[in-house]
C-alpha atoms as a PDB file:
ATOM      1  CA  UNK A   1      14.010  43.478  -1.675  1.00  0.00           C
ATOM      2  CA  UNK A   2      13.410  40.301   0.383  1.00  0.00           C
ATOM      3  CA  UNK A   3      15.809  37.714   0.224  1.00  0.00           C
ATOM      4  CA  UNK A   4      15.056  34.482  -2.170  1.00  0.00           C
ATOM      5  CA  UNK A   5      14.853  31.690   1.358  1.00  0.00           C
ATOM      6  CA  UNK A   6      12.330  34.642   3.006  1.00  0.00           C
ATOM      7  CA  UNK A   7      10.461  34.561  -0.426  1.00  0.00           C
ATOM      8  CA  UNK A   8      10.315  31.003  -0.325  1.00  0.00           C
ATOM      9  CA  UNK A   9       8.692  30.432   3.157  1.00  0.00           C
ATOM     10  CA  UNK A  10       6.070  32.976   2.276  1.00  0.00           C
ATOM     11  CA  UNK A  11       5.710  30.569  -1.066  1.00  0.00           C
ATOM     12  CA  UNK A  12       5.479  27.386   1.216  1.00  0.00           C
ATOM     13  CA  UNK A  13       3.076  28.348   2.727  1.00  0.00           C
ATOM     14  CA  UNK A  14       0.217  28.848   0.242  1.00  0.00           C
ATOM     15  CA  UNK A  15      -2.106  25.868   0.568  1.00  0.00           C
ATOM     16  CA  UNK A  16      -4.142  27.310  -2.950  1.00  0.00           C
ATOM     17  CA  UNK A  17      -3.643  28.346  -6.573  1.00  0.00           C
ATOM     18  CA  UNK A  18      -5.863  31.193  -5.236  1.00  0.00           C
ATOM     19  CA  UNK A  19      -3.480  32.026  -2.577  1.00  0.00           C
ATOM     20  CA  UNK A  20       0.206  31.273  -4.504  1.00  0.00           C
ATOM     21  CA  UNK A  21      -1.200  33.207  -7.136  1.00  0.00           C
ATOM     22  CA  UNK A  22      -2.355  36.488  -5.209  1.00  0.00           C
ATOM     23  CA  UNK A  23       1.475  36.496  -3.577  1.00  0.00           C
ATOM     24  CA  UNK A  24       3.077  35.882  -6.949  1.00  0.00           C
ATOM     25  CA  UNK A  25       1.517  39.094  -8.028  1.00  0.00           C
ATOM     26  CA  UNK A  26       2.724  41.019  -5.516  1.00  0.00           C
ATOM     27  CA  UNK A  27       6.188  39.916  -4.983  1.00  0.00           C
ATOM     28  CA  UNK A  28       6.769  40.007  -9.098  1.00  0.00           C
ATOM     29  CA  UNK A  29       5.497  43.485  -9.161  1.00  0.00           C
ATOM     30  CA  UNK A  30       8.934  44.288  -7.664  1.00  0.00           C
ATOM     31  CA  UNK A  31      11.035  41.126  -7.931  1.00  0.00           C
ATOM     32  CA  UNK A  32      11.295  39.211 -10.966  1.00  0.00           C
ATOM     33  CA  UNK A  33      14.602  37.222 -11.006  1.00  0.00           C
ATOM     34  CA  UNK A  34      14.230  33.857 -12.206  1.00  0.00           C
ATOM     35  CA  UNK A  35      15.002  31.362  -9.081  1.00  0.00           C
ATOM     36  CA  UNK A  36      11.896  33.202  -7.706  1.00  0.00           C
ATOM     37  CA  UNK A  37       9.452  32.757 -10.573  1.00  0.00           C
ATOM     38  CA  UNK A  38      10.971  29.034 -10.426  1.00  0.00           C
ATOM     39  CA  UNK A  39       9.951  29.202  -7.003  1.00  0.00           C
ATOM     40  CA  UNK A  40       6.391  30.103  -7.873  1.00  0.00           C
ATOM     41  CA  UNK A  41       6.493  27.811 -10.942  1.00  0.00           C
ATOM     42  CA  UNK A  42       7.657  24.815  -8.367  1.00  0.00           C
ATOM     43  CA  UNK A  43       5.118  25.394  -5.958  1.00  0.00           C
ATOM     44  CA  UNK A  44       2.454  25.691  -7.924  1.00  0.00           C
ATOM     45  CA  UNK A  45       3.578  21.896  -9.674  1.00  0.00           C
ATOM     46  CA  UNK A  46       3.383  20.568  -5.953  1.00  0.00           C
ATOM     47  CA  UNK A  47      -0.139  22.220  -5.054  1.00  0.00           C
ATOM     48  CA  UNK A  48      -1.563  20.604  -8.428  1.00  0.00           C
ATOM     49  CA  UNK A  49      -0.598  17.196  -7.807  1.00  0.00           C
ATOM     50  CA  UNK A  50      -1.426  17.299  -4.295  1.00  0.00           C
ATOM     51  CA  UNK A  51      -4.884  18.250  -5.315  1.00  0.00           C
ATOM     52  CA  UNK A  52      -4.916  15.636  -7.828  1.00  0.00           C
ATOM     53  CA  UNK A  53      -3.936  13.038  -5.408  1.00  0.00           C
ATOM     54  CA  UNK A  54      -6.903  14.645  -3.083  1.00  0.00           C
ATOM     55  CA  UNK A  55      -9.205  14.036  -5.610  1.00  0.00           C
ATOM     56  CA  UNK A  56      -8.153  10.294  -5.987  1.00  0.00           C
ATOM     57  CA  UNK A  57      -8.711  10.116  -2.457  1.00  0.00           C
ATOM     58  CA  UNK A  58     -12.322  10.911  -2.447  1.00  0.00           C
ATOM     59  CA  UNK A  59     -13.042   8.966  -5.474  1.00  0.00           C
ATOM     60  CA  UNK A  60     -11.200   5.813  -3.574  1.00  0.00           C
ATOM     61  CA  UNK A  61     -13.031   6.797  -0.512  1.00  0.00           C
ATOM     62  CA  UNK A  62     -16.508   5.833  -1.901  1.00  0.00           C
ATOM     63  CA  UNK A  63     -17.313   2.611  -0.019  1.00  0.00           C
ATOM     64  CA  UNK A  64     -15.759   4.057   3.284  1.00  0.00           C
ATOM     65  CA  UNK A  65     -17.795   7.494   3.170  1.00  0.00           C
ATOM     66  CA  UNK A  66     -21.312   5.449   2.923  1.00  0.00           C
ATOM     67  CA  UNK A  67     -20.513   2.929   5.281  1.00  0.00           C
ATOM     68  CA  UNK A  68     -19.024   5.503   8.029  1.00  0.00           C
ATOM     69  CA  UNK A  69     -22.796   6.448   7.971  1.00  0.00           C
ATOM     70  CA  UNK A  70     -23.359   3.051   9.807  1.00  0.00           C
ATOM     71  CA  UNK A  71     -20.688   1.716  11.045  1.00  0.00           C
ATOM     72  CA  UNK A  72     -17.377   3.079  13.205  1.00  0.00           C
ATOM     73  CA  UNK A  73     -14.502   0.787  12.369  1.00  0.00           C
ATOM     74  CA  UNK A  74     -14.017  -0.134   8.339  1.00  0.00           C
ATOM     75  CA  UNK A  75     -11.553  -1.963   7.835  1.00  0.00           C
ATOM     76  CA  UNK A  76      -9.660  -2.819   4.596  1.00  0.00           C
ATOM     77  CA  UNK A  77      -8.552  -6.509   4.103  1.00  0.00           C
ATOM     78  CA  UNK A  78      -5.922  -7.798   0.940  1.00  0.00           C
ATOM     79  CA  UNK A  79      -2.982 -10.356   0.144  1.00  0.00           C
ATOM     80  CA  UNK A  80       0.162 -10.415  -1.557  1.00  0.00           C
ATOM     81  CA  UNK A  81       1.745 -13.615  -2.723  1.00  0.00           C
ATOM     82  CA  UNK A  82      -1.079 -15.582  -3.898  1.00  0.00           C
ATOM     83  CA  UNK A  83       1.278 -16.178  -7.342  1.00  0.00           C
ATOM     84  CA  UNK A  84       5.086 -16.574  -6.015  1.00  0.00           C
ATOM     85  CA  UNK A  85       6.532 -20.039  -6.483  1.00  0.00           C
ATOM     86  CA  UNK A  86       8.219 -19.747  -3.004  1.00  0.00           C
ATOM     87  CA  UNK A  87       7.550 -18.154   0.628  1.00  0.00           C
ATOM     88  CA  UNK A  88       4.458 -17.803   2.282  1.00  0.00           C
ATOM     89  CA  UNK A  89       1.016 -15.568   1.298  1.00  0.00           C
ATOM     90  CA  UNK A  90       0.653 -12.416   3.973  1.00  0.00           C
ATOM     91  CA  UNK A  91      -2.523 -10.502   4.695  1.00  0.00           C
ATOM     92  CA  UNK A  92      -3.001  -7.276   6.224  1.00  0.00           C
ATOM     93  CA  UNK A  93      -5.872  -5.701   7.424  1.00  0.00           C
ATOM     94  CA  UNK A  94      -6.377  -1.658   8.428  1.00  0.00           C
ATOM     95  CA  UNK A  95      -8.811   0.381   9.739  1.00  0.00           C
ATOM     96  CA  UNK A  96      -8.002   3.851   8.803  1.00  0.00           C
ATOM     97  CA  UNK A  97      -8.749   6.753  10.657  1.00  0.00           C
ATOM     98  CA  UNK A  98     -11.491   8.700   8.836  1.00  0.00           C
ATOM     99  CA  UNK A  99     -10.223  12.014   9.482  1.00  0.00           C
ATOM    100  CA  UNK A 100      -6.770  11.276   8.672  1.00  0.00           C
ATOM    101  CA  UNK A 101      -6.189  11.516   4.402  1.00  0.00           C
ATOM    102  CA  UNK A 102      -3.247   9.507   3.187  1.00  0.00           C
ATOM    103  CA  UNK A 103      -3.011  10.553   0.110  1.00  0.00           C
ATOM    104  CA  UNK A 104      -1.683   8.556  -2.834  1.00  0.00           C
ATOM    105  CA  UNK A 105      -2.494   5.320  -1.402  1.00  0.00           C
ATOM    106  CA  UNK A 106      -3.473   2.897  -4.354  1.00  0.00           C
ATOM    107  CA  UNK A 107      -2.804  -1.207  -5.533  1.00  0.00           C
ATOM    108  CA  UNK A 108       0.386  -1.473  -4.477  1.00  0.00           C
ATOM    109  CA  UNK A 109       1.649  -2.917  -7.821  1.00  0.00           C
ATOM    110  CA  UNK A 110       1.142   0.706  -8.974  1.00  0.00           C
ATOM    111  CA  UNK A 111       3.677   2.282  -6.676  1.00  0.00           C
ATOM    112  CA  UNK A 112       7.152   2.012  -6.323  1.00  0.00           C
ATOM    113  CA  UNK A 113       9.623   0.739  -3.583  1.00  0.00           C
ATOM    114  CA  UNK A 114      10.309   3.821  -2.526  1.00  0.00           C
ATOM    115  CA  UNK A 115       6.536   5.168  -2.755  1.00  0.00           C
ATOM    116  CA  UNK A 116       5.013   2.463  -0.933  1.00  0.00           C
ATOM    117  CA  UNK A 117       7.623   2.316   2.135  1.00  0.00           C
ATOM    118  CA  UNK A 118       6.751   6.264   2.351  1.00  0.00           C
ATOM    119  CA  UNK A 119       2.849   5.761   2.157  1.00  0.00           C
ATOM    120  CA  UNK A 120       3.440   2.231   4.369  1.00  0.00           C
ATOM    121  CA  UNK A 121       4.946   4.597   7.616  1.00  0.00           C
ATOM    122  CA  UNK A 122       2.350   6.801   7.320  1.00  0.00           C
ATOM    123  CA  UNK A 123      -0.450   4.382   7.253  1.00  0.00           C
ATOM    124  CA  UNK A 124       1.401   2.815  10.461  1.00  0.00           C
ATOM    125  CA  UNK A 125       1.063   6.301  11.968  1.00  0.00           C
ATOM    126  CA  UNK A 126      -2.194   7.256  11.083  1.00  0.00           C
ATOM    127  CA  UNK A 127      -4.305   3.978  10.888  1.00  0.00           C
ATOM    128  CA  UNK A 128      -6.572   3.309  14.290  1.00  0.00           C
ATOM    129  CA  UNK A 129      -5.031   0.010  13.664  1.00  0.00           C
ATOM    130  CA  UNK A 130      -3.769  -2.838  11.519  1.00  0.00           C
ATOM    131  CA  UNK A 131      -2.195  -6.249  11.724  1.00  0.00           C
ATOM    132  CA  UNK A 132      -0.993  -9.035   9.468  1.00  0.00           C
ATOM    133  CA  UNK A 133      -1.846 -12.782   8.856  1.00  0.00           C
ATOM    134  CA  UNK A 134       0.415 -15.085   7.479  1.00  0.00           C
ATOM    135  CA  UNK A 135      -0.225 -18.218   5.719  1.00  0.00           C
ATOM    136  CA  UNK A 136       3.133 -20.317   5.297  1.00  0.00           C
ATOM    137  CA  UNK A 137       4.151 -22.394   2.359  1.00  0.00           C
ATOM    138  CA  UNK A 138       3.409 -25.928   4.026  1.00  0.00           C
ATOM    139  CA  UNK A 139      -0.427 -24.521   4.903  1.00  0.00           C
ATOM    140  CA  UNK A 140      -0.133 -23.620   1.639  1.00  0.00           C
ATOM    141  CA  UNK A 141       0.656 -27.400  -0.559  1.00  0.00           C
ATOM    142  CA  UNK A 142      -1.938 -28.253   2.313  1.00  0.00           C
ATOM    143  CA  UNK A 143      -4.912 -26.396   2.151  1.00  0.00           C
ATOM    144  CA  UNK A 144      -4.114 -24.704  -1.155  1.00  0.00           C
ATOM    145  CA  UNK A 145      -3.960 -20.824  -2.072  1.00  0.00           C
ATOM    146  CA  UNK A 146      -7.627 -19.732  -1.742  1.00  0.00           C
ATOM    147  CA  UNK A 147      -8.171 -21.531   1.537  1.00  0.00           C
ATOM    148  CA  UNK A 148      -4.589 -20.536   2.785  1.00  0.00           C
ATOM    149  CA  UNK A 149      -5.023 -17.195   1.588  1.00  0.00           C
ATOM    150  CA  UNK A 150      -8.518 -16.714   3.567  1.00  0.00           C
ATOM    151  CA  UNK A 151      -6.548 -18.184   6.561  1.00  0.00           C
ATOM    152  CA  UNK A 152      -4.152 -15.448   6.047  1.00  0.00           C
ATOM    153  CA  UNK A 153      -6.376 -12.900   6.191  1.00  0.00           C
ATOM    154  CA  UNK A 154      -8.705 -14.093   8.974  1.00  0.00           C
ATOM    155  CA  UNK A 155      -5.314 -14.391  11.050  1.00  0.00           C
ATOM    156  CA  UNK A 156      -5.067 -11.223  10.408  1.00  0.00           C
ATOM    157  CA  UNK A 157      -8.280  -9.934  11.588  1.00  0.00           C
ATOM    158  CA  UNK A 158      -7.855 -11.821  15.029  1.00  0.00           C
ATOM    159  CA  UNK A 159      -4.658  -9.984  15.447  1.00  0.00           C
ATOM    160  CA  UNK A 160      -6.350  -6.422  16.051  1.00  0.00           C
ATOM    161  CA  UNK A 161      -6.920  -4.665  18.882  1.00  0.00           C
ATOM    162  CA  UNK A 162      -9.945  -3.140  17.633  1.00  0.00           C
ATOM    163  CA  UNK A 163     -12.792  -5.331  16.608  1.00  0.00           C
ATOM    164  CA  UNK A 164     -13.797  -3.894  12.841  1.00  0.00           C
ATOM    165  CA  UNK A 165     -17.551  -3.601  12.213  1.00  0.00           C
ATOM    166  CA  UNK A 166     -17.031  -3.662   8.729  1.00  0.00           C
ATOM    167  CA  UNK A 167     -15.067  -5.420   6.131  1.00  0.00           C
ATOM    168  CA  UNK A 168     -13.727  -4.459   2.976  1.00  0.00           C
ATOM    169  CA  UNK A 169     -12.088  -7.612   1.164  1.00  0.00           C
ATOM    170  CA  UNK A 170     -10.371  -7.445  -2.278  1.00  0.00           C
ATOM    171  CA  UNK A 171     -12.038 -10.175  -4.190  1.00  0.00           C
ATOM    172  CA  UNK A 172     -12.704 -13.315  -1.632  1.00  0.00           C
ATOM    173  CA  UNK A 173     -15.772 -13.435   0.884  1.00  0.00           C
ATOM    174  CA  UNK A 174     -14.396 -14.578   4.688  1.00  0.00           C
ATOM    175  CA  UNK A 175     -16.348 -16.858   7.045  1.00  0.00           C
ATOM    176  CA  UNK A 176     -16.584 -14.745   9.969  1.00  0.00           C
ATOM    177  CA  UNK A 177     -19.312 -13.072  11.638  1.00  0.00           C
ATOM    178  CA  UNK A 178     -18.720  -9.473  10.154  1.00  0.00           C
ATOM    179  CA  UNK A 179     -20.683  -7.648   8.027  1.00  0.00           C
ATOM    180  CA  UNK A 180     -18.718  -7.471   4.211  1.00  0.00           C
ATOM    181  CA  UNK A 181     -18.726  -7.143   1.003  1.00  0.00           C
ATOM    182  CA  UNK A 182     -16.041  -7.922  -1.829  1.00  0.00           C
ATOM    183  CA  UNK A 183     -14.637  -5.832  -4.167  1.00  0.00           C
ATOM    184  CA  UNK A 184     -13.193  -7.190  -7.379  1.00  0.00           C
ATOM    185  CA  UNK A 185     -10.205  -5.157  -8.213  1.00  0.00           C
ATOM    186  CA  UNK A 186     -10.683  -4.048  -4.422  1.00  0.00           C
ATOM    187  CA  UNK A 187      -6.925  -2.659  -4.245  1.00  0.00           C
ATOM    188  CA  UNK A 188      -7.413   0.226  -6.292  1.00  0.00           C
ATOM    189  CA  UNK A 189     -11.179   1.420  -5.968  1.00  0.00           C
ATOM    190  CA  UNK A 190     -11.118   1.270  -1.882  1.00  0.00           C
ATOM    191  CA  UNK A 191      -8.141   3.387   0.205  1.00  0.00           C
ATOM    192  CA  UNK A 192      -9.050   0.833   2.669  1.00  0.00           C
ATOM    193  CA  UNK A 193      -7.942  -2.421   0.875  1.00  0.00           C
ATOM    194  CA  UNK A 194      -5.660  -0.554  -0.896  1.00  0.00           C
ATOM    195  CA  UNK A 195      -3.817   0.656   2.504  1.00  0.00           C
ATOM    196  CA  UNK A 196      -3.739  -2.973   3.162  1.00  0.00           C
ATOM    197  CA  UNK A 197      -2.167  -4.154   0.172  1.00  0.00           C
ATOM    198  CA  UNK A 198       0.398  -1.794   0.761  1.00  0.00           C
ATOM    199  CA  UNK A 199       1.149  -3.113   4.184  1.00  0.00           C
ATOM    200  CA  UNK A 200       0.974  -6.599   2.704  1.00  0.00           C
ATOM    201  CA  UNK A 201       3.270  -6.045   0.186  1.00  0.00           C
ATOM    202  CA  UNK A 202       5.567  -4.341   2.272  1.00  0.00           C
ATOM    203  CA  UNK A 203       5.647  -6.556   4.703  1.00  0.00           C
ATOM    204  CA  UNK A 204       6.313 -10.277   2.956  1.00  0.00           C
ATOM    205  CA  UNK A 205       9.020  -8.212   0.657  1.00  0.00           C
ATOM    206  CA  UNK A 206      11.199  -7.833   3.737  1.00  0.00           C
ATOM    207  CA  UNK A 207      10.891 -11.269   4.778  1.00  0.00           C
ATOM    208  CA  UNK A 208      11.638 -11.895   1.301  1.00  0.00           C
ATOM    209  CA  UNK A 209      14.628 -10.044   1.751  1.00  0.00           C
ATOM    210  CA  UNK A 210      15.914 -11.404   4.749  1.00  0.00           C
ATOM    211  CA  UNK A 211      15.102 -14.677   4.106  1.00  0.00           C
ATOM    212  CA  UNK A 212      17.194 -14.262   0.690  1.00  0.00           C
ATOM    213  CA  UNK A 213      20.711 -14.324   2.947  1.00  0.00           C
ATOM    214  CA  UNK A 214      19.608 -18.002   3.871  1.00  0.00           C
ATOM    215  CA  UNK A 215      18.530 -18.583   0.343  1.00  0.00           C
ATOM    216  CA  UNK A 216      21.069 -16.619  -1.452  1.00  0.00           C
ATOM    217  CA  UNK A 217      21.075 -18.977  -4.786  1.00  0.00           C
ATOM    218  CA  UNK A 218      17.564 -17.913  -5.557  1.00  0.00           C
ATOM    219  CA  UNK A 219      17.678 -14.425  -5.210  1.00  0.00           C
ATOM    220  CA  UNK A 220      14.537 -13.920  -3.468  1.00  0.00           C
ATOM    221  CA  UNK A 221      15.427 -10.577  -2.465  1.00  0.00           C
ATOM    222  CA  UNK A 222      15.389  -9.501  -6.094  1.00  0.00           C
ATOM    223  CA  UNK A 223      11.746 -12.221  -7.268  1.00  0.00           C
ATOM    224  CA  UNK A 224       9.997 -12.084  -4.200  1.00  0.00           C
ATOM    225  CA  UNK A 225       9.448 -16.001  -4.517  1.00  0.00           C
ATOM    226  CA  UNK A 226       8.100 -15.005  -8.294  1.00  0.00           C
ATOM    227  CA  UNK A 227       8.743 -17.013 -11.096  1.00  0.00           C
ATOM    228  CA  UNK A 228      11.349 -15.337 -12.780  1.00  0.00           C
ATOM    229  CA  UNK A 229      13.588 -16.514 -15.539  1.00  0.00           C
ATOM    230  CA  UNK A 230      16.296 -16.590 -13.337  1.00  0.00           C
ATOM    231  CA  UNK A 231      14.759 -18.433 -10.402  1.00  0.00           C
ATOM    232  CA  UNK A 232      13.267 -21.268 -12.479  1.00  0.00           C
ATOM    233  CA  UNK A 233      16.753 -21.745 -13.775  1.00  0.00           C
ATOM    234  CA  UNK A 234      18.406 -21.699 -10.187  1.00  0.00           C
ATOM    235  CA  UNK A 235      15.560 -24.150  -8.951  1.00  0.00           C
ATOM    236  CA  UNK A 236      16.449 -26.694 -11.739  1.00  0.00           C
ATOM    237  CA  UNK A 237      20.450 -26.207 -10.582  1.00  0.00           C
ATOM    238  CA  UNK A 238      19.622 -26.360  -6.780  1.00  0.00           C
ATOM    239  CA  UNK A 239      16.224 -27.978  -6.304  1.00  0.00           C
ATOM    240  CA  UNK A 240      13.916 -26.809  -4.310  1.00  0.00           C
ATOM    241  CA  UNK A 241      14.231 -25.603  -0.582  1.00  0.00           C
ATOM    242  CA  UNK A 242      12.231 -25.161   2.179  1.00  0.00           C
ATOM    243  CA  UNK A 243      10.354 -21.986   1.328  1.00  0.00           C
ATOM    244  CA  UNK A 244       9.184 -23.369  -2.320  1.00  0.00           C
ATOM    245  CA  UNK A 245       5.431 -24.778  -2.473  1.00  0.00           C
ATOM    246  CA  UNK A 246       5.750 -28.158  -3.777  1.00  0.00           C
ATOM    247  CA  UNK A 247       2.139 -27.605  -5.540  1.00  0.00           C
ATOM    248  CA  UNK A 248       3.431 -24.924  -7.870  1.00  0.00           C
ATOM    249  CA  UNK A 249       6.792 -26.641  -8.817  1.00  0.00           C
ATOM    250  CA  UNK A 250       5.428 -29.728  -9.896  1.00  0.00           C
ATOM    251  CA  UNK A 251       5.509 -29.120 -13.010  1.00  0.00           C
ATOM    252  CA  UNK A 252       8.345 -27.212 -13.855  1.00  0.00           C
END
């Protein structure tokens, strides 16, 4: 009888139902303890979901497939921080690699912490490339957030190596001489944009976090600049500081 860790190598390596369920046959024909049908029931779990997540994939991968008919480099364009009372908006823009699948990728409101710092180092180490574009607070009460938050993302755009031939923009159109279309609800319908949201996201939340040990009384390591309960009451104690945008304190 094999041993349960030589069982479970043969088990890791079945990439099908087809295939997990052809070995479970076999092996339960003369072993039938319980960690190894748990095994088998485990494994089977994992290949479902990853096959669910494939699916997503292709169904996200709409706009992509049709335009990789045309063009070389798509490239996925979205913001976080548009809302936050405090810090500045960040863009990021990727161009993934069409025969790499990331799977799970998705608005990154829909993932967790943990999820989207997982999905974020793999699109870093699968993407042809990406960059961000900042727009701070001051450019911000300036310009205000549309016009700040297209300066983001066209930052972000000069910042790549590769020249994209195509753009994929959640929501906003960009004056630029690209080809592009916008997506309303971009983020979760294109891997592209959604990629980018991730990287976005990702990206101002550990500037919020660092810039919370300046900033401690606010807690921007815990609101991310939001509006929370809490912060509205610490900005009424404290006042504002440097990171808030004077245009959406006003009228608090």
């Amino acid at each position: 009888m094999l041993r349960v860790d030589e069982i479970k190598v043969m088990i890791d390596k079945c990439i099908s139902i087809e295939e997990l369920n052809n070995l479970k046959s076999e092996i339960l024909k003369v072993d039938s303890r319980k960690t190894v049908i748990n095994l088998f029931d485990k494994r089977l779990n994992k290949i479902l979901k990853e096959n669910e997540l494939i699916k997503e994939y292709i169904q996200r991968s709409i706009y992509e497939e049709e335009l990789y008919k045309q063009y070389t480099y798509v490239a996925g364009i979205d913001e976080v921080g548009r809302g936050p009372l405090a810090g500045p908006v960040y863009a990021a823009v990727v161009i993934l690699d069409k025969n790499k699948r990331i799977l799970g990728i998705k608005d990154s409101k829909k993932l967790s912490e943990k999820a989207r710092e997982k999905i974020y180092c793999e699109i870093i180490e699968k993407s042809v490339d990406y960059s961000i574009g900042i727009a701070s607070q001051s450019e911000i009460d300036e310009l205000n957030i549309l016009i700040a938050t297209k300066l983001a993302m066209i930052r972000a755009i000069e910042n790549l190596k590769i020249k994209p031939d195509y753009l994929l923009i959640d929501a906003v159109k960009l004056d630029v001489e690209i080809p592009q279309k916008a997506i309303i609800k971009g983020d979760d319908l294109s891997v592209s944009i959604g990629a980018a949201s991730i990287i976005a996201k990702v990206e101002r939340d550990r500037f919020m976090k660092f810039i919370s040990e300046k900033y401690p009384e606010y807690k921007f390591d815990e609101n991310k600049g939001y509006g929370t309960k809490e912060h509205i009451e610490a900005l009424k104690k404290f006042g504002p500081c440097e990171l808030h945008r004077k245009s959406f304190i006003k009228n608090l």
